[in-house]
N, C-alpha and C. Protein backbone atom coordinates (compact mmCIF):
# COMPACT_ATOMS: atom_id res chain seq x y z
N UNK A 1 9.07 15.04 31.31
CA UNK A 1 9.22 13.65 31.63
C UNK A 1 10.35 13.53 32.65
N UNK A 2 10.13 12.63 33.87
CA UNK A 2 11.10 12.10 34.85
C UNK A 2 12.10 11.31 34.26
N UNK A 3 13.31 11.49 34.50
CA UNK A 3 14.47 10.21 34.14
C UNK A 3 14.93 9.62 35.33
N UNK A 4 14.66 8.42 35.67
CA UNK A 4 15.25 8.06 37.00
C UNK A 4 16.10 6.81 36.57
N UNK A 5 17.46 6.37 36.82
CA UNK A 5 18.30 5.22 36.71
C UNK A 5 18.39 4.84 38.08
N UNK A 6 18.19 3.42 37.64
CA UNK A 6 18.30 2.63 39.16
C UNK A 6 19.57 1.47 38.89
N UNK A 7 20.31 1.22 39.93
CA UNK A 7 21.19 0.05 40.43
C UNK A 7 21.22 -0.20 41.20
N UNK A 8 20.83 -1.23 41.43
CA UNK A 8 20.64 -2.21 43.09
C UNK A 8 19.80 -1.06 43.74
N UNK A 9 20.17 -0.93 44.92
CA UNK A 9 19.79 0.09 46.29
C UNK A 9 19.62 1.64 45.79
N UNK A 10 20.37 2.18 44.80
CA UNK A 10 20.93 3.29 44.38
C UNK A 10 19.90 3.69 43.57
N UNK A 11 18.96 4.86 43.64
CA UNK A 11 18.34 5.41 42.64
C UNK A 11 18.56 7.01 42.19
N UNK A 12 18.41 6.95 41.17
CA UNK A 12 19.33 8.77 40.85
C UNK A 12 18.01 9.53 39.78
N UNK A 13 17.34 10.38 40.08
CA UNK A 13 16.54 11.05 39.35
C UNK A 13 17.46 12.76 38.93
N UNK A 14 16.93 12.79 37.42
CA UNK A 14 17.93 13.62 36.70
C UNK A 14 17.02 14.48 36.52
N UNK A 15 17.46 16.09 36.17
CA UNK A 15 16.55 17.17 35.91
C UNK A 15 18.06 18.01 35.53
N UNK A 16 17.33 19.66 34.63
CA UNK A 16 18.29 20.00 34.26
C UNK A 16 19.04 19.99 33.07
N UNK A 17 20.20 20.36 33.26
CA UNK A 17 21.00 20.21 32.04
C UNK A 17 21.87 19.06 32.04
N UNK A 18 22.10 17.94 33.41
CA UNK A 18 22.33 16.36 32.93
C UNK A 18 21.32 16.14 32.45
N UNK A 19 19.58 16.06 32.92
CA UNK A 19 18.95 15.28 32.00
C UNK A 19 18.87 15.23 30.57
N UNK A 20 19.14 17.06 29.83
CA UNK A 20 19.19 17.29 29.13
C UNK A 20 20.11 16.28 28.11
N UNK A 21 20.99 15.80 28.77
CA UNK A 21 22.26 15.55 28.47
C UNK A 21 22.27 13.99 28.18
N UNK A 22 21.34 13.41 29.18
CA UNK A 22 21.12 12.20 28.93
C UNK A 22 19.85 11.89 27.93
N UNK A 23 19.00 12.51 28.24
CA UNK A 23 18.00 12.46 27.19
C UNK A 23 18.28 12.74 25.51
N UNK A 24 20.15 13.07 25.41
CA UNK A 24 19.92 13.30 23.75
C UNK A 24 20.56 11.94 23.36
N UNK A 25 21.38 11.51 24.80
CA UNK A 25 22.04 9.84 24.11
C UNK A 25 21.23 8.77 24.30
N UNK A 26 19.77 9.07 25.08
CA UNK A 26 19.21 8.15 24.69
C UNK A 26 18.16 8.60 23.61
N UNK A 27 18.07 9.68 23.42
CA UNK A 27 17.09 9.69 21.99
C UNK A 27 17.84 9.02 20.78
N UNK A 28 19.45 9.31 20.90
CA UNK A 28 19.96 8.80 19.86
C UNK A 28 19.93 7.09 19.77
N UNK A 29 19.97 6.44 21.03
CA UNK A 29 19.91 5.18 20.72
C UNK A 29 18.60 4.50 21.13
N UNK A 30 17.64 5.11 21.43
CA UNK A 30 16.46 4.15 21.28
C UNK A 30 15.63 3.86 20.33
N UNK A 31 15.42 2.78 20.99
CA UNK A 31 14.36 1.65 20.22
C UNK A 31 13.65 1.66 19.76
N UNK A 32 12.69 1.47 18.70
CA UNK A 32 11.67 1.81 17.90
C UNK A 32 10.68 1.10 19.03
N UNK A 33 10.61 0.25 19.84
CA UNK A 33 9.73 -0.36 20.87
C UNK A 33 9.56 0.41 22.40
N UNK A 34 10.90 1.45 22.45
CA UNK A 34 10.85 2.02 23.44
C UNK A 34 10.07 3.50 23.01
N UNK A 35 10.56 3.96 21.75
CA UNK A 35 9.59 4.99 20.77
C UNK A 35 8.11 5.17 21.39
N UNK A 36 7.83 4.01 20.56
CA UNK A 36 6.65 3.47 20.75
C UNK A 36 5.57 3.53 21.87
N UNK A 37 6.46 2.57 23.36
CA UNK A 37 5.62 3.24 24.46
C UNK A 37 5.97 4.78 24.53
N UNK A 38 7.34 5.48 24.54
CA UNK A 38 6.90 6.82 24.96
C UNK A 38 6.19 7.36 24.61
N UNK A 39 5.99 7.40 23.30
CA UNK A 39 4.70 8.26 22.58
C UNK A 39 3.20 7.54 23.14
N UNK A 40 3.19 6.42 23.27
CA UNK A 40 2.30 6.34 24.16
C UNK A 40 1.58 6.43 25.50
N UNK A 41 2.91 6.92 25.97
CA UNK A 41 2.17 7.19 27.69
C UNK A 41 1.83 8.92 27.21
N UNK A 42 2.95 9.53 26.60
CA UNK A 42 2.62 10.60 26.37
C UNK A 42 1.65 10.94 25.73
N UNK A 43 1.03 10.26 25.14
CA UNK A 43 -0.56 10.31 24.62
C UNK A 43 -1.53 10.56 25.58
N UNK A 44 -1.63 9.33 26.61
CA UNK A 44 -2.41 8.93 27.70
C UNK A 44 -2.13 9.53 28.84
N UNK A 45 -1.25 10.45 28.65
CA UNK A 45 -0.58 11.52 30.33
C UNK A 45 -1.40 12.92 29.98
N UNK A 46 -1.30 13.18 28.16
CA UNK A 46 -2.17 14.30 28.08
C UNK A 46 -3.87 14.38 28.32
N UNK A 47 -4.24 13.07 27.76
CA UNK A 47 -5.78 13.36 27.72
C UNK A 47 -5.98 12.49 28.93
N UNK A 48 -5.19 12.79 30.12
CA UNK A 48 -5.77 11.90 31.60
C UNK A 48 -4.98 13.63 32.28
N UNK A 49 -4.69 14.28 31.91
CA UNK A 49 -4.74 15.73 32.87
C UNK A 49 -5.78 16.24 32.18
N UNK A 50 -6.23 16.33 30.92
CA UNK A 50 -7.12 17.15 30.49
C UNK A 50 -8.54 16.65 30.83
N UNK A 51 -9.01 15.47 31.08
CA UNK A 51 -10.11 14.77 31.64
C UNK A 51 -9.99 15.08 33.14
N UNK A 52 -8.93 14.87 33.65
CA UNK A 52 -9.17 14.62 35.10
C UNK A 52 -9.66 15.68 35.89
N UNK A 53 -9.83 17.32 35.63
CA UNK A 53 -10.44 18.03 35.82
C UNK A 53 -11.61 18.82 35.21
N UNK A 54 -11.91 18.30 34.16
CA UNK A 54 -12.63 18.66 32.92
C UNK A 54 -13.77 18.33 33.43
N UNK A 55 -15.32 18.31 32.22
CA UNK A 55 -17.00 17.81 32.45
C UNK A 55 -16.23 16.55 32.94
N UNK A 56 -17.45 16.12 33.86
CA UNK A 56 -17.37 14.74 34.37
C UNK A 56 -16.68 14.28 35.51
N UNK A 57 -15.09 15.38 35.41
CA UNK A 57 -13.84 15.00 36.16
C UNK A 57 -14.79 15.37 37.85
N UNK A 58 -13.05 15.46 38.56
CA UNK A 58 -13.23 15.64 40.41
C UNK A 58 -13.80 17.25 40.11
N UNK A 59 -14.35 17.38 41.40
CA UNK A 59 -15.02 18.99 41.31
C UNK A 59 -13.39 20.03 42.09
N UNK A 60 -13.77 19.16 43.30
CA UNK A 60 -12.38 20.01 43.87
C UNK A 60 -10.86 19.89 43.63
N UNK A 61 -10.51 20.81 42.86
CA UNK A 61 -8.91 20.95 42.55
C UNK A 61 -8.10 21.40 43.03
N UNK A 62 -7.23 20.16 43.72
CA UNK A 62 -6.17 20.63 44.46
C UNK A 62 -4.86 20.88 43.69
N UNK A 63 -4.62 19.93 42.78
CA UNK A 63 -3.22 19.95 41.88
C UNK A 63 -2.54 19.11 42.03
N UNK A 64 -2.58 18.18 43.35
CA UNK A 64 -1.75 17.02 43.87
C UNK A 64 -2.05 15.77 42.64
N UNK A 65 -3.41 15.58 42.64
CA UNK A 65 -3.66 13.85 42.49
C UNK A 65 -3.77 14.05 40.36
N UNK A 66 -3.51 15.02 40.17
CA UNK A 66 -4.13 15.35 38.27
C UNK A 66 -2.81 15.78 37.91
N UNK A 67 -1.83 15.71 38.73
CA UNK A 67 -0.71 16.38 37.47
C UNK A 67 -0.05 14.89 37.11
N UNK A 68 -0.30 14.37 36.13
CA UNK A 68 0.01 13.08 35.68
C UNK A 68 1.01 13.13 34.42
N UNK A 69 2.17 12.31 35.00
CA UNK A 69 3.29 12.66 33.78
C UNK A 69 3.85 11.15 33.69
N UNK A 70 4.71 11.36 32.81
CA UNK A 70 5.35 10.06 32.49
C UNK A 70 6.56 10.28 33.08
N UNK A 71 6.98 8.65 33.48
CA UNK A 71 8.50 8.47 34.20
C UNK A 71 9.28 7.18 33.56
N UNK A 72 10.37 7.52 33.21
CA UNK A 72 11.14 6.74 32.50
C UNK A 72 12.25 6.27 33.33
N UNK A 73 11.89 4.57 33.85
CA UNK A 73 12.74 4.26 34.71
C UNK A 73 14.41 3.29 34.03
N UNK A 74 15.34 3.88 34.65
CA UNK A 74 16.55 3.16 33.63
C UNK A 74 17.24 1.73 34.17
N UNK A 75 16.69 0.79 34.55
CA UNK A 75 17.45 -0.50 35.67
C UNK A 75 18.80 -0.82 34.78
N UNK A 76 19.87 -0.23 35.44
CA UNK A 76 20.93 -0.79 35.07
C UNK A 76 21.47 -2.48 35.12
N UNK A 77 20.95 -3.00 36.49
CA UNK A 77 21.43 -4.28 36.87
C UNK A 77 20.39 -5.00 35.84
N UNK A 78 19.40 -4.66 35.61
CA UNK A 78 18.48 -5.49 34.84
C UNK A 78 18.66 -5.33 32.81
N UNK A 79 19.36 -4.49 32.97
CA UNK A 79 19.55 -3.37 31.99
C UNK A 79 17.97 -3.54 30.93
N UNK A 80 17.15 -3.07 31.70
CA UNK A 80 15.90 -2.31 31.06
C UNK A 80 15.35 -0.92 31.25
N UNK A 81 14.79 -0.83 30.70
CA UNK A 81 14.08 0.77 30.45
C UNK A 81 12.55 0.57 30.92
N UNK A 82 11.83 1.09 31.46
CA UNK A 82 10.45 1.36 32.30
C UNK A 82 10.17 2.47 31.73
N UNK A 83 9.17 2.73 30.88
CA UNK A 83 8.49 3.67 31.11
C UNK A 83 6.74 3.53 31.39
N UNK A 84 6.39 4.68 32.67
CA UNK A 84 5.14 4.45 32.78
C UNK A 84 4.68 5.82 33.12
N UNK A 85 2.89 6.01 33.25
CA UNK A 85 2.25 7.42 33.62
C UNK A 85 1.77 6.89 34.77
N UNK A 86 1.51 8.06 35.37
CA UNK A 86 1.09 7.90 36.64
C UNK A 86 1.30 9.25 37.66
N UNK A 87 0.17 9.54 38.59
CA UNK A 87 0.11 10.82 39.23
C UNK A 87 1.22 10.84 40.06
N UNK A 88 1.81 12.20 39.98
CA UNK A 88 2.67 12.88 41.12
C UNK A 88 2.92 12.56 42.34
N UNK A 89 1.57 13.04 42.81
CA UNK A 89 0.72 12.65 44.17
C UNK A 89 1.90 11.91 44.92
N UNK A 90 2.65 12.45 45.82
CA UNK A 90 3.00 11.01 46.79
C UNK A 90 2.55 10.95 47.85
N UNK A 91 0.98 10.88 48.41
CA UNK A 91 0.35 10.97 49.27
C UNK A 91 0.34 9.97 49.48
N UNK A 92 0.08 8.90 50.78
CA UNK A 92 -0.49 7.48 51.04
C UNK A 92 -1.47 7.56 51.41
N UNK A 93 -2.26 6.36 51.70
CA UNK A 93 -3.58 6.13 52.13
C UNK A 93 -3.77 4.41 52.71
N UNK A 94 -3.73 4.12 53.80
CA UNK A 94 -3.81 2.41 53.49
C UNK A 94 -2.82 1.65 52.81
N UNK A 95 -1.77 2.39 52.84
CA UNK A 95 -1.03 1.36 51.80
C UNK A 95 -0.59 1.51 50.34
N UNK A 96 -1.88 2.44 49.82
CA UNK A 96 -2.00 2.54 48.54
C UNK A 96 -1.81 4.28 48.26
N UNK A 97 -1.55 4.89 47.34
CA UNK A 97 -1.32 5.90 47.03
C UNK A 97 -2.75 6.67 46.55
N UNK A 98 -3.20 8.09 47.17
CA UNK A 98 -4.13 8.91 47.38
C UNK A 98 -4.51 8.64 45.99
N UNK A 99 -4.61 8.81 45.12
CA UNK A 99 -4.72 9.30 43.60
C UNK A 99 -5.56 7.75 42.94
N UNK A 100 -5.32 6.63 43.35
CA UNK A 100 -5.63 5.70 43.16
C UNK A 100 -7.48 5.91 43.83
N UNK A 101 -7.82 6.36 44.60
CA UNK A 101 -8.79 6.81 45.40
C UNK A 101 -9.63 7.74 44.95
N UNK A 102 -9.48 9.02 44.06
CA UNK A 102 -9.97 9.97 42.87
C UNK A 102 -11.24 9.81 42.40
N UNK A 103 -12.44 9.13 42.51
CA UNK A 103 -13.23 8.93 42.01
C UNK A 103 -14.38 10.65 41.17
N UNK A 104 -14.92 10.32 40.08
CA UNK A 104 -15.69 11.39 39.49
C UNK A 104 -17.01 11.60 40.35
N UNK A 105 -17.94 12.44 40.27
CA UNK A 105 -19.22 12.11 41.10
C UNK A 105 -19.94 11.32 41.01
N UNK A 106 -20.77 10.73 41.51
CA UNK A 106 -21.56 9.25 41.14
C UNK A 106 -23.30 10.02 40.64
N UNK A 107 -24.20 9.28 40.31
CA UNK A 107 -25.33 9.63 39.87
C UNK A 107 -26.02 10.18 40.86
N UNK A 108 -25.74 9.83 41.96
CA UNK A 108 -26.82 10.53 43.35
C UNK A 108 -26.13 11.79 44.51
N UNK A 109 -24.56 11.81 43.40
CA UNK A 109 -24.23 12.63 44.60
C UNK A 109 -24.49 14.35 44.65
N UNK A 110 -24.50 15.21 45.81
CA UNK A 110 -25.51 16.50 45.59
C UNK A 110 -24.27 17.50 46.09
N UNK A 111 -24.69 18.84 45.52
CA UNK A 111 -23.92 20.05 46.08
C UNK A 111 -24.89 21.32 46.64
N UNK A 112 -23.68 21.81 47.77
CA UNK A 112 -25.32 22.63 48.62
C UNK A 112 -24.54 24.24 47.70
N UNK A 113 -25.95 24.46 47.89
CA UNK A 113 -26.54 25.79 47.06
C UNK A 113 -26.61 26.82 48.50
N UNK A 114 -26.18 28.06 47.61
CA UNK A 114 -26.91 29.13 48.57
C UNK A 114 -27.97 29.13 48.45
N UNK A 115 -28.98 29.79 49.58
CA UNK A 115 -30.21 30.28 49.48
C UNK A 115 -30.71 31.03 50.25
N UNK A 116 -32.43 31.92 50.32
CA UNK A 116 -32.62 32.55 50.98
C UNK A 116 -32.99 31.83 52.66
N UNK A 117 -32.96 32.73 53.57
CA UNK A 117 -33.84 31.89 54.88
C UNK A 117 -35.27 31.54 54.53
N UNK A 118 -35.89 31.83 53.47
CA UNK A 118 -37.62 31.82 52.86
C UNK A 118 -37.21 30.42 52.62
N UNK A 119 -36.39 30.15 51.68
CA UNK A 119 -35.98 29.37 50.58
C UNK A 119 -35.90 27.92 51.37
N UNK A 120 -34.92 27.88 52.43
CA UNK A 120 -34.41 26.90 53.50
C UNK A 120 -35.07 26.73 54.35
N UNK A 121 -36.48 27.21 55.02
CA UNK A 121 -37.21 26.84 55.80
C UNK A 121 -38.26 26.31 54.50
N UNK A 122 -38.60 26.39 53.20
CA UNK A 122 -39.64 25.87 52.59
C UNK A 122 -39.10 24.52 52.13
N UNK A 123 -38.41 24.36 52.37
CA UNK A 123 -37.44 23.16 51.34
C UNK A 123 -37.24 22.20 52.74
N UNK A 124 -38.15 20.70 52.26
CA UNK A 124 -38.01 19.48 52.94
C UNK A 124 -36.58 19.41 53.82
N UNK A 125 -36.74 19.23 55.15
CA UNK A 125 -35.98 18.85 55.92
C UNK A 125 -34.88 17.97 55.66
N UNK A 126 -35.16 17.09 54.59
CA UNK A 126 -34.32 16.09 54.48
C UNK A 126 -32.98 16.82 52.89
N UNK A 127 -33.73 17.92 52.71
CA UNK A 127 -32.55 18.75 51.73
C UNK A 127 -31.72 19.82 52.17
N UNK A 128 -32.23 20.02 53.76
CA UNK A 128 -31.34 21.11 53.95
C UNK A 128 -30.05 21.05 54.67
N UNK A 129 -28.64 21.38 54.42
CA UNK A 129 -27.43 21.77 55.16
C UNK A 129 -27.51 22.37 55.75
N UNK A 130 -26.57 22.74 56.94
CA UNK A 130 -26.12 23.63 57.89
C UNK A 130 -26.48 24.84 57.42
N UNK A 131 -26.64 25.16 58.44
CA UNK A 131 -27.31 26.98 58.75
C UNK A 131 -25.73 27.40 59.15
N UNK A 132 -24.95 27.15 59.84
CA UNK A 132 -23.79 27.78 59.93
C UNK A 132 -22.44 27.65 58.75
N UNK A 133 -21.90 28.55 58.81
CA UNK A 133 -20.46 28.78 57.93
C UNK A 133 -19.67 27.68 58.34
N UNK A 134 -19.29 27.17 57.38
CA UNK A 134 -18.05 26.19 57.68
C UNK A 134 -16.53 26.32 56.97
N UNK A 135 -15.49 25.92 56.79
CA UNK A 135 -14.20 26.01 56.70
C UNK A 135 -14.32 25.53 54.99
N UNK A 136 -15.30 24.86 54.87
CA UNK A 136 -16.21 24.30 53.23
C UNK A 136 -16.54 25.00 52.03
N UNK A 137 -16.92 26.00 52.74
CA UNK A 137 -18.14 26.25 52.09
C UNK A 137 -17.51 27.27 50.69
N UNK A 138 -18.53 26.95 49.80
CA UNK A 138 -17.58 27.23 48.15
C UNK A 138 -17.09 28.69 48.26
N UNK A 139 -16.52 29.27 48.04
CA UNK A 139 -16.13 30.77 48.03
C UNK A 139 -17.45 31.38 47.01
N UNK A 140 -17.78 32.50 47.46
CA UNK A 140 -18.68 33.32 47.04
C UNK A 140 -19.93 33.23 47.64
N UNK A 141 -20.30 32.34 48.68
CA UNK A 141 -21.69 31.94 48.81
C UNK A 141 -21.56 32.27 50.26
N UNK A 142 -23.02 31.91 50.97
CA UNK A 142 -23.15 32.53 52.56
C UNK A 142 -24.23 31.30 52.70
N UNK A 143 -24.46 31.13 54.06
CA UNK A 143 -25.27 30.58 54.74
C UNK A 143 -26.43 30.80 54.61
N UNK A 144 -28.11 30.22 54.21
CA UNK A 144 -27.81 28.87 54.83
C UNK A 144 -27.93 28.28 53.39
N UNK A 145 -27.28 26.90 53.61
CA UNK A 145 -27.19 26.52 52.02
C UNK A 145 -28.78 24.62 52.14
N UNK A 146 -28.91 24.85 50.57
CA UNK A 146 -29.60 23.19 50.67
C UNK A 146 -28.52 22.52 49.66
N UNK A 147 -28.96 20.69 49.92
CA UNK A 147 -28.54 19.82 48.98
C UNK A 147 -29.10 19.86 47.55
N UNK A 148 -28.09 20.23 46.47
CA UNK A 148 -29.50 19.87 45.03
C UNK A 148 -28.62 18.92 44.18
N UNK A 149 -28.66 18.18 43.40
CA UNK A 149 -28.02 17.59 42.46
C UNK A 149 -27.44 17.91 41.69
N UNK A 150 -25.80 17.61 41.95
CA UNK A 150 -24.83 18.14 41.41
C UNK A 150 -24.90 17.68 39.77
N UNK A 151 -24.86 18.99 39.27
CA UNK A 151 -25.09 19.50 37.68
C UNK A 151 -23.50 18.47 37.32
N UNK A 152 -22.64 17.81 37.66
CA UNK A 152 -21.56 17.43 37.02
C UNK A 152 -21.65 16.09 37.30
N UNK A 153 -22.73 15.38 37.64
CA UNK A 153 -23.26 14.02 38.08
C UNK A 153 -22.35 12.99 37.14
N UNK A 154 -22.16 11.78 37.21
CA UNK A 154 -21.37 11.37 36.38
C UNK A 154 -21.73 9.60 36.93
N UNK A 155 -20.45 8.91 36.74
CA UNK A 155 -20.71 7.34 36.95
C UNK A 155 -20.48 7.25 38.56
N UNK A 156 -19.42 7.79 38.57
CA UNK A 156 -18.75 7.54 39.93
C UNK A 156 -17.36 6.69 39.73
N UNK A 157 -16.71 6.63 38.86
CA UNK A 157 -15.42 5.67 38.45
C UNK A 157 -14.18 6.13 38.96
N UNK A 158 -13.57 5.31 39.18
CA UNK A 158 -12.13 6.09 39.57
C UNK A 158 -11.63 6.61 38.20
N UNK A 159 -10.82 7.77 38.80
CA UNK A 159 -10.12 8.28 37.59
C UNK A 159 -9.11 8.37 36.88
N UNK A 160 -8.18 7.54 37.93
CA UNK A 160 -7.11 6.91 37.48
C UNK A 160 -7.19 5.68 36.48
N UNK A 161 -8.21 4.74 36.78
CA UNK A 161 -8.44 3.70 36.38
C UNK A 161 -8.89 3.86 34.74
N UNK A 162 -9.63 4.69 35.13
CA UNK A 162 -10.64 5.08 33.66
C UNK A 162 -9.43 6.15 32.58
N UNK A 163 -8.69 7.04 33.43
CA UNK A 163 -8.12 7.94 32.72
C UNK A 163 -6.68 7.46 31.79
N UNK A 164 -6.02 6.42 32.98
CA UNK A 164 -4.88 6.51 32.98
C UNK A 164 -4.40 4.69 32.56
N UNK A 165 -4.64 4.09 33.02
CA UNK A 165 -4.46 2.16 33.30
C UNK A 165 -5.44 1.90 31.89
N UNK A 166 -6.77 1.82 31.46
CA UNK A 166 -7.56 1.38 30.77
C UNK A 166 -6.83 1.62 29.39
N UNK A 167 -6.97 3.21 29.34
CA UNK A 167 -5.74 3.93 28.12
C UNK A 167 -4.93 2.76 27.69
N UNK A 168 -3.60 3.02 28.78
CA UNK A 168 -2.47 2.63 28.37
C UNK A 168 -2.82 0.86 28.17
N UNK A 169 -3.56 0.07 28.85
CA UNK A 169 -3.95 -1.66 28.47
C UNK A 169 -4.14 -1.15 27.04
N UNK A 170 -5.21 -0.42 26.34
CA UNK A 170 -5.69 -0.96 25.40
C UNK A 170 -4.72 -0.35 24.07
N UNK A 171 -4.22 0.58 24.46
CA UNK A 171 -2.43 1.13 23.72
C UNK A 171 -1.77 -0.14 23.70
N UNK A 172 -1.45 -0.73 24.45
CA UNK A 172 -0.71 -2.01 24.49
C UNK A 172 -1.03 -2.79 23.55
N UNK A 173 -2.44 -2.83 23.74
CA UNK A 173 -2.88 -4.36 23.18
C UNK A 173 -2.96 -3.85 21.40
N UNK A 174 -3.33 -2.51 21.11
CA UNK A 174 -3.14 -1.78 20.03
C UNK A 174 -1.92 -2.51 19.52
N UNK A 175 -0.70 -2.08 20.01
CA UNK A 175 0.76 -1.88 19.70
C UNK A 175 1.06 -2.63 19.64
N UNK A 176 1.38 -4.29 19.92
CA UNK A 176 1.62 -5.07 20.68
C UNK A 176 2.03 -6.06 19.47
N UNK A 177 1.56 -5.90 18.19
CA UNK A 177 2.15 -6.77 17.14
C UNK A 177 3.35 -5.94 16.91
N UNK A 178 3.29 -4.79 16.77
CA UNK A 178 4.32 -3.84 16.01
C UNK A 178 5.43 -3.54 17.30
N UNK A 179 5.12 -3.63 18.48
CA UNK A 179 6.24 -3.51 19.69
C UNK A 179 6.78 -5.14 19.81
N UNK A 180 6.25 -6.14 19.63
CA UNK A 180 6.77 -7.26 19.30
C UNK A 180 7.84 -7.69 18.43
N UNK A 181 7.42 -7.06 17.24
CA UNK A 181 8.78 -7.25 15.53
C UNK A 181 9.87 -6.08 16.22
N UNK A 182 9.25 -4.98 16.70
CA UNK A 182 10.74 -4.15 17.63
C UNK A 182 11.36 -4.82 18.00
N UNK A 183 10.91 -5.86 19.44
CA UNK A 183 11.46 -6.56 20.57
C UNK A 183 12.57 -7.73 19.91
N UNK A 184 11.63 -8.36 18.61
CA UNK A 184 12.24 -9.53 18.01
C UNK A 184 13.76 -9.15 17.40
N UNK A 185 13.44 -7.86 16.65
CA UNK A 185 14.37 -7.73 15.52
C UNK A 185 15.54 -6.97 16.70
N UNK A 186 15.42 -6.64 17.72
CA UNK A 186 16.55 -5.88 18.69
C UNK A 186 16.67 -4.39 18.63
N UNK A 187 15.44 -3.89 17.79
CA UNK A 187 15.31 -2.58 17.74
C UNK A 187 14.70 -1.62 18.78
């Protein structure tokens, strides 16, 4: 888990043997409401890396957009505690961060196959890929390849959305009497 304390302009992310250090005075004084979400993102950080490449998940694994951890933000001026999950990734895109973009395969989408030259001249025009090698092409296989329907077919959903945001809403809405009597009682 990330520890980052913020004041005003000033942000300080801890690792190490300070975090170590800070992480035992705040284990000692937190909140049964702050408890609460941690164990809950940490719930929803494990089974959103273990989905996000798994049946169903993205095919190609880079490591950027799936290493999904929790970050515990400390606002001093506000004096609150943040904690949330969310991918690594600090890629942009538009504005918005790469990982947000992740989608699983959709029902129609296809992966090209090796095959023979018999194979690729018998097979409808409208299924066949490149006859030449590309910078693509899956390791182990050779030219010329066709389109067939990718065996890991799925909805097409983002995977953030589905893995990571949906989770943690319905954790909330779970928790939300019992993180409440926390909030009330000052615990």
């Amino acid at each position: 888990m990330t520890r980052t304390f913020r004041s005003g302009a000033v942000t300080v992310e801890l690792d190490g043997a300070l975090q170590d250090f800070v992480d035992g005075l705040i284990q000692r004084t937190a909140t049964s409401s702050l408890i609460a979400a941690r164990e809950l993102a940490e719930k929803v950080a494990r089974d959103a890396r273990a989905h996000w490449y798994g049946d169903g998940g993205v095919r190609r694994v880079t490591g950027q957009s799936g290493d999904i951890q929790v970050r515990e933000v400390v606002d001093l001026q506000r004096g609150e505690v943040r904690v949330s999950v969310g991918s690594t990734d600090k890629r942009v895109s538009g504005g918005k961060p790469v990982p947000v973009f992740v989608k699983r395969p959709g029902r129609l989408s296809v992966v090209r196959q090796s095959v023979t030259i018999d194979q690729w001249f018998a097979a409808p025009k409208s299924m066949r890929a490149n006859f030449k090698s590309t910078r693509n092409d899956p390791p182990g296989t050779s030219p010329p390849y066709l389109f067939v329907p990718n065996p890991n077919a799925s909805d097409g959903k983002f995977q953030l959305l589905e893995w990571v945001r949906k989770p943690v809403k319905a954790g909330i809405r779970r928790a939300a009497r019992s993180l409440g009597e926390g909030v009330s009682r000052g615990r």
